[in-house]
Each structure stands twice: as structure tokens, then as C-alpha cells.
Protein backbone atom coordinates (compact mmCIF):
# COMPACT_ATOMS: atom_id res chain seq x y z
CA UNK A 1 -15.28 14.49 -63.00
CA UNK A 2 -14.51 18.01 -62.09
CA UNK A 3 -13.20 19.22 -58.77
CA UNK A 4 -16.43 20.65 -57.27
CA UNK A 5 -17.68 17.20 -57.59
CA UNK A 6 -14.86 15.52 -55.24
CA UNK A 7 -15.89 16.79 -52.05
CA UNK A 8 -19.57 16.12 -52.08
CA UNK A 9 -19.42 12.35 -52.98
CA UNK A 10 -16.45 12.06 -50.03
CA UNK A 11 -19.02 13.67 -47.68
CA UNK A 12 -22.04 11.74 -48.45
CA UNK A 13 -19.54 8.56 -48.52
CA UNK A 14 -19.29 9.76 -44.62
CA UNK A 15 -22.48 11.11 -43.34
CA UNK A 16 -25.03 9.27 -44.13
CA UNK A 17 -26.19 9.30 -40.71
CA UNK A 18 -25.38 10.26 -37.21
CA UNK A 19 -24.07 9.14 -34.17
CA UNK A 20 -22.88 10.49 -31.26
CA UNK A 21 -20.27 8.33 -29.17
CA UNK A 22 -20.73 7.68 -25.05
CA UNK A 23 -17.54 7.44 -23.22
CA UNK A 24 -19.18 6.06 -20.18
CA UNK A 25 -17.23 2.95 -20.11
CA UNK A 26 -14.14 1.40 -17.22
CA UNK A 27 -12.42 -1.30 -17.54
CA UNK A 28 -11.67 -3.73 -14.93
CA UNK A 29 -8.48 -4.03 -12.72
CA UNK A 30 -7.96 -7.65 -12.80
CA UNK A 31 -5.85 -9.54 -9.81
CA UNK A 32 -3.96 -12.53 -11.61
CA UNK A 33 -3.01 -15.57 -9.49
CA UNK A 34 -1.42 -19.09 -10.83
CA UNK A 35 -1.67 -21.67 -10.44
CA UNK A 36 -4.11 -22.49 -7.71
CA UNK A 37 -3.20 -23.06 -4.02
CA UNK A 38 -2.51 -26.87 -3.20
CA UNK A 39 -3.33 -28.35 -6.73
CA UNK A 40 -0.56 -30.08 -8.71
CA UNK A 41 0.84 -28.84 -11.77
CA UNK A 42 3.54 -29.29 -14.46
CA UNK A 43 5.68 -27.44 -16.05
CA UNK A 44 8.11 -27.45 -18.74
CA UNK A 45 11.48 -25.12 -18.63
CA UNK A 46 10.53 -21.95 -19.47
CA UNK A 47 7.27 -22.27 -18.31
CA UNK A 48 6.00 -19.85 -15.58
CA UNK A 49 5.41 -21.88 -12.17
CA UNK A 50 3.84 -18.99 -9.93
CA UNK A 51 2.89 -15.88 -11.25
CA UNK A 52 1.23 -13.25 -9.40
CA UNK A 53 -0.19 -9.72 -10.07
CA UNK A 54 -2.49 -6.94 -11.71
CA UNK A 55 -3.42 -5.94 -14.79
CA UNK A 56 -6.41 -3.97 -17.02
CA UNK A 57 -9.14 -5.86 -18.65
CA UNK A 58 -10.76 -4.11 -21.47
CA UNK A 59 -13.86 -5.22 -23.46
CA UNK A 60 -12.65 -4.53 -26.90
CA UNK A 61 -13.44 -5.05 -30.78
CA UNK A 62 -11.21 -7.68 -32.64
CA UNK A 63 -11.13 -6.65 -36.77
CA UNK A 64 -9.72 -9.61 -38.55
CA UNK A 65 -9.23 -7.96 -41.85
CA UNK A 66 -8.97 -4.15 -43.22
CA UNK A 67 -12.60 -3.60 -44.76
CA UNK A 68 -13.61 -0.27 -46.17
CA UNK A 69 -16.90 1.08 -44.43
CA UNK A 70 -18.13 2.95 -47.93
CA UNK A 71 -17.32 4.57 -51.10
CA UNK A 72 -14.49 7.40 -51.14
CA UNK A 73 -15.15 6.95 -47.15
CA UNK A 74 -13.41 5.17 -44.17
CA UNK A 75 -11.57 2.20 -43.91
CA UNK A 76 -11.33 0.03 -40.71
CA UNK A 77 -8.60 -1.95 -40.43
CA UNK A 78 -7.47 -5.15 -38.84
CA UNK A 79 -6.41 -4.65 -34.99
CA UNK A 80 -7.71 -4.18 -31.68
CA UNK A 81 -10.39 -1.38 -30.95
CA UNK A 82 -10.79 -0.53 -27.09
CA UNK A 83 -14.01 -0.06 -26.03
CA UNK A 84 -14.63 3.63 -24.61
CA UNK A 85 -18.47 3.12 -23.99
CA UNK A 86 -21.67 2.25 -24.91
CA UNK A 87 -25.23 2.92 -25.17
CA UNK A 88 -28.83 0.90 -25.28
CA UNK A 89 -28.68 0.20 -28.84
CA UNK A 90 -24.13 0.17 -29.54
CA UNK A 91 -20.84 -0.13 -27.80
CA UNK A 92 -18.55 2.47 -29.18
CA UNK A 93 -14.33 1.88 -29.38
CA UNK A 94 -11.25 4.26 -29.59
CA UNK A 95 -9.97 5.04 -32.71
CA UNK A 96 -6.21 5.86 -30.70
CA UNK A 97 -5.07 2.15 -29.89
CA UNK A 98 -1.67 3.06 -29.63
CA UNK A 99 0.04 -0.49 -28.75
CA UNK A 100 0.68 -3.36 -30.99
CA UNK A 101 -2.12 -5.00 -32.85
CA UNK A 102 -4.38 -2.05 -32.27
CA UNK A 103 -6.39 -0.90 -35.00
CA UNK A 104 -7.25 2.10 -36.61
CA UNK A 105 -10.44 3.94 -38.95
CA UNK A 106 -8.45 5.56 -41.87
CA UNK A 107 -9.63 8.41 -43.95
CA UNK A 108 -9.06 10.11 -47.53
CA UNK A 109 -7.86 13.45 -47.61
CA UNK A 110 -11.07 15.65 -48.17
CA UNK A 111 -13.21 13.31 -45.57
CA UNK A 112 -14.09 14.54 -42.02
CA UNK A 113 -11.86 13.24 -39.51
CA UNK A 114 -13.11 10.52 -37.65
CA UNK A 115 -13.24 10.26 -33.56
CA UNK A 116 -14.91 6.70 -32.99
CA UNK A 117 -16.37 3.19 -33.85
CA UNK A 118 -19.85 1.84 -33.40
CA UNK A 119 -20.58 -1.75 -33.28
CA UNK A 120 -24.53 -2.04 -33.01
CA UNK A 121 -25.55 -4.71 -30.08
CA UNK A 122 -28.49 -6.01 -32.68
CA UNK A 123 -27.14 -6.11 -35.71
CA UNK A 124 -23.66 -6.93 -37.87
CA UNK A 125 -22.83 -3.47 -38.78
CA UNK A 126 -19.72 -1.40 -37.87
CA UNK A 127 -19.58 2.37 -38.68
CA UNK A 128 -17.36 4.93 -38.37
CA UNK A 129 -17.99 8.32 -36.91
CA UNK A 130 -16.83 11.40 -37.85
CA UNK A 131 -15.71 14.59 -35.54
CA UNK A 132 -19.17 16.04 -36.80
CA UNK A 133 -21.36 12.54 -35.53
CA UNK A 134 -21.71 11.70 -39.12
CA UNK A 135 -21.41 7.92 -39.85
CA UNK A 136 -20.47 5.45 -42.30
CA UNK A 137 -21.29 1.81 -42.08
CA UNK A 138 -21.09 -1.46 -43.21
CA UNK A 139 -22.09 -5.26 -43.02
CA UNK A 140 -19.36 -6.70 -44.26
CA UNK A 141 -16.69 -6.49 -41.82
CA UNK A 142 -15.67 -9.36 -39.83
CA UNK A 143 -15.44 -8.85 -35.86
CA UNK A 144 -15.73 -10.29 -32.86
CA UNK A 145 -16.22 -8.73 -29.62
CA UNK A 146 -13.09 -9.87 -27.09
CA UNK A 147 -11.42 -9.32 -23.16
CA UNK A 148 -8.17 -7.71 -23.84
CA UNK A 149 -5.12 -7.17 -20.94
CA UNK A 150 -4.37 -3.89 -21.55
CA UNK A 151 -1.17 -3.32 -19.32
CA UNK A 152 -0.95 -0.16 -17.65
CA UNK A 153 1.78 2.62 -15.74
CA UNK A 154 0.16 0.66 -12.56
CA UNK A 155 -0.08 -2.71 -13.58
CA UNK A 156 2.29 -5.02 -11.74
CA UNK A 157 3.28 -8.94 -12.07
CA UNK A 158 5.61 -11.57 -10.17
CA UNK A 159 6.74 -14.60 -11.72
CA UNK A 160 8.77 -17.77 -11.02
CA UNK A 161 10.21 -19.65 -13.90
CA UNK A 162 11.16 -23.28 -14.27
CA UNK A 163 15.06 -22.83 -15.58
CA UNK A 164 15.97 -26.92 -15.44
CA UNK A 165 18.21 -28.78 -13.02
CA UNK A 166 21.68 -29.76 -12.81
CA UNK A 167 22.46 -32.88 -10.38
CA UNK A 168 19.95 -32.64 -6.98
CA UNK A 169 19.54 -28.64 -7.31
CA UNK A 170 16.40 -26.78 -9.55
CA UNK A 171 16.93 -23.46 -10.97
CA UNK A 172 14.56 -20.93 -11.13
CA UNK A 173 14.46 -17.42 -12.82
CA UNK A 174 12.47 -14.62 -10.82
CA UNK A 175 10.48 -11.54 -13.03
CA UNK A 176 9.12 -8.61 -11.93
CA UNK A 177 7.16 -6.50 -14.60
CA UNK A 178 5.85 -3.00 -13.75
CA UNK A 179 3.46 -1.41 -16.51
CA UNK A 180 4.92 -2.59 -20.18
CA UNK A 181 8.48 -2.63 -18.78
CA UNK A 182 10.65 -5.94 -17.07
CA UNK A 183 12.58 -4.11 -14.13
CA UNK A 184 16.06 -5.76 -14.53
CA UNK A 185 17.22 -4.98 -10.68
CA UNK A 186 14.63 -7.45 -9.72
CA UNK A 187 15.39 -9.16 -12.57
CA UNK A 188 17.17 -12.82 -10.22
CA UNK A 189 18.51 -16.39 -10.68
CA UNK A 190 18.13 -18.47 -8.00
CA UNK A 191 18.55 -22.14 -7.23
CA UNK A 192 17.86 -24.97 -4.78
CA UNK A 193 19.49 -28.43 -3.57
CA UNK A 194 16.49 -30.54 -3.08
CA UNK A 195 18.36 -33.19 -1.29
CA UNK A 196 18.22 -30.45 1.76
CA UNK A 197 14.02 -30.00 1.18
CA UNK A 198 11.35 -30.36 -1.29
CA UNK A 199 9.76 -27.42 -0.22
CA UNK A 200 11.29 -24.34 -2.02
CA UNK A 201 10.25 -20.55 -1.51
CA UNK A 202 11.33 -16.66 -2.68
CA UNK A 203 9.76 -13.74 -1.70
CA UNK A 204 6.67 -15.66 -0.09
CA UNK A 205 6.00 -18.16 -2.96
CA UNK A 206 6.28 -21.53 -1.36
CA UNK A 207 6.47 -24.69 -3.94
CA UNK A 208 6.53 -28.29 -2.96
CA UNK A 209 8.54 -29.97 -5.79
CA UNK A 210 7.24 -33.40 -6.39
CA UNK A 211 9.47 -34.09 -9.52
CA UNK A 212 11.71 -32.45 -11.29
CA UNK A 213 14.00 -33.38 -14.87
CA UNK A 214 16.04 -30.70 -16.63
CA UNK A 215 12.80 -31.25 -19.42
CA UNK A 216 10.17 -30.57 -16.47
CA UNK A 217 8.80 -30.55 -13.03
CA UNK A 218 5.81 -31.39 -10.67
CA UNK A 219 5.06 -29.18 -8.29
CA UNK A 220 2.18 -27.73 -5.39
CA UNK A 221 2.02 -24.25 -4.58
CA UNK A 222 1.33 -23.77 -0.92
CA UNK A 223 1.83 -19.79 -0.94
CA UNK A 224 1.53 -17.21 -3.75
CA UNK A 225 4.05 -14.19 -3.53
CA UNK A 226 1.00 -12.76 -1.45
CA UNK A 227 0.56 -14.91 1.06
CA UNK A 228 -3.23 -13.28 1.48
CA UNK A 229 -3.85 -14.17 -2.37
């Protein structure tokens, strides 16, 4: 094959037809609260017993295994795709997941650079689309269509953690995450002598411990660290 031939077959392997991506799409801000006010749960140590907070969830696309999308054209791999918008016939995903497990649509030298992926709503096919709208597609790739917690510069979480017990007093571990990052000054171990009260609390989160071994514990929550959540 001579060179004038190469660049041809890489386009046609790319735009066979066209598409042209809406970015109409926002995720939801999602409040997390556990476990639920005044119902009894167990834990085992190192198990979260409260948590509280906010994060981002994202409709996404879940690739289970790298799949190319044509001849001398795009590959998608395996990862998470976020969703960016959608349309009346397709959802279209980022092709910039830039945390682990996302996924990417990979190109060979002489194709067009790609900007997104459509998943049609009525049928099995995934394409990728080029920085000209072109597209390349395929049957053959197996997704699924998930919720992913994206966490964000904003997002924010509280936990309590079961830590065991030693003699009459529990010890917990308390977690504060902001965005990706755990914030070791609020970073705390704490403990309490339940011979002096069942009813434990820090920083609003009120437990009733019902039982408690160094292997696990049975316990109410009567107050989140929100009181209002």
C-alpha cells in the first residue's frame, strides 16, 4: 500500500457519519445521610456508624472492556465516561475523565481527533465523534449506563467510625473529607466510658449504643452531625 492510500482509509474508518454532541447536561448535588434516624444498626470495626455530607451524582457510561469502534479508527476503552448531555435520539459522554477508572476514545496518528461519545437511547451502538462531527460506531461494545459520585472542590463528608472497645469505654475515629482530600486537622480519636451513659455524641451526632464487643456494636442514631438532616 502506498502512502497516499493511508490517510483516506483512516478517514473513512472515522467519518462515516455525523454527529454533533449537546452539552446540555447537570449533574445532581446529592445530600448523603446514614444510617437513618432512630433505626438500629450494626457495625463491625472499621465500619462507618454516621456519616454525613455532599457529593456529585453523574449519569455516566460504564465500558467493561477496550473495543475498537472501526477499522484504522477509534478505540474505546474500558472506564468510566461522564455524561455531558444528551439529545432526543443519544446521550453523549466526555472523552476527559481525568480520575481513576475513567475511560478514554483513543486514536491513530493520521485520524481526526476525537471530542465525544454517543450512546444511542434505541439502539446498542456506541460511536465516537471526531472534532469535525464525524463518527465511528459500533455494536459490539459492552456498556451499561450507571450513577457515578463524582467528588468535587465543594463536596464535603462527616464520618464516625467504629474503632473497638477496651474494658467499659468505645472508641471511635472522626473523618472529615473536603473534595478528594481527608483534612488531617479534623482528622480525631475519641472515646467513651459507657458505664457513665449509653448515649454518646461529637459534633451533633448523637448514638445510643445498645451493644458493643471489640468485633462490633449495636447502635440508634438519634441526631446526624446536622441536627436538621
Amino acid at each position: 500500500m502506498n502512502k497516499k492510500s493511508i490517510f483516506p482509509i483512516l478517514m473513512v474508518g472515522v467519518l462515516i457519519g455525523c454527529a454533533s454532541p449537546s452539552y446540555n447536561y447537570v449533574p445532581k448535588s446529592v445530600q448523603i445521610s446514614f444510617p437513618e434516624i432512630g433505626v438500629i444498626s450494626t457495625a463491625q470495626v472499621g465500619d462507618t456508624l454516621v456519616s454525613q455530607g455532599s457529593s456529585v451524582e453523574h449519569d455516566a457510561l460504564q465500558v467493561d472492556s477496550t473495543t475498537s469502534l472501526g477499522f484504522l479508527s477509534y478505540s474505546i476503552t474500558n472506564g468510566i465516561f461522564l455524561k455531558v448531555g444528551e439529545d432526543n435520539d443519544s446521550y453523549y459522554f466526555s472523552i476527559n475523565n481525568r480520575f481513576d477508572g475513567g475511560g478514554e476514545l483513543q486514536r491513530p496518528a493520521l485520524a481526526d481527533p476525537p471530542k465525544a461519545v454517543l450512546a444511542y437511547k434505541s439502539q446498542n451502538k456506541i460511536c465516537g465523534i471526531s472534532i469535525f462531527n464525524g463518527t465511528v460506531c459500533s455494536s459490539e461494545v459492552p456498556y451499561r449506563l450507571i450513577k457515578y459520585k463524582v467528588t468535587s472542590a465543594n463536596s464535603f463528608q462527616q464520618s464516625l467510625i467504629y474503632s473497638g472497645k477496651v474494658g467499659s469505654r468505645v472508641k471511635l475515629s472522626y473523618r472529615e473529607f473536603s473534595g478528594n482530600l481527608a483534612r488531617p486537622a479534623y482528622n480525631n480519636e475519641v472515646d467513651y466510658d459507657l458505664s457513665e451513659s449509653k448515649i454518646i455524641g461529637y459534633k451533633g451526632a448523637r448514638i445510643e449504643i445498645l451493644e458493643a464487643t471489640n468485633e462490633y456494636i449495636k447502635y440508634k442514631l438519634i441526631s446526624n452531625f446536622n441536627v436538621n438532616k
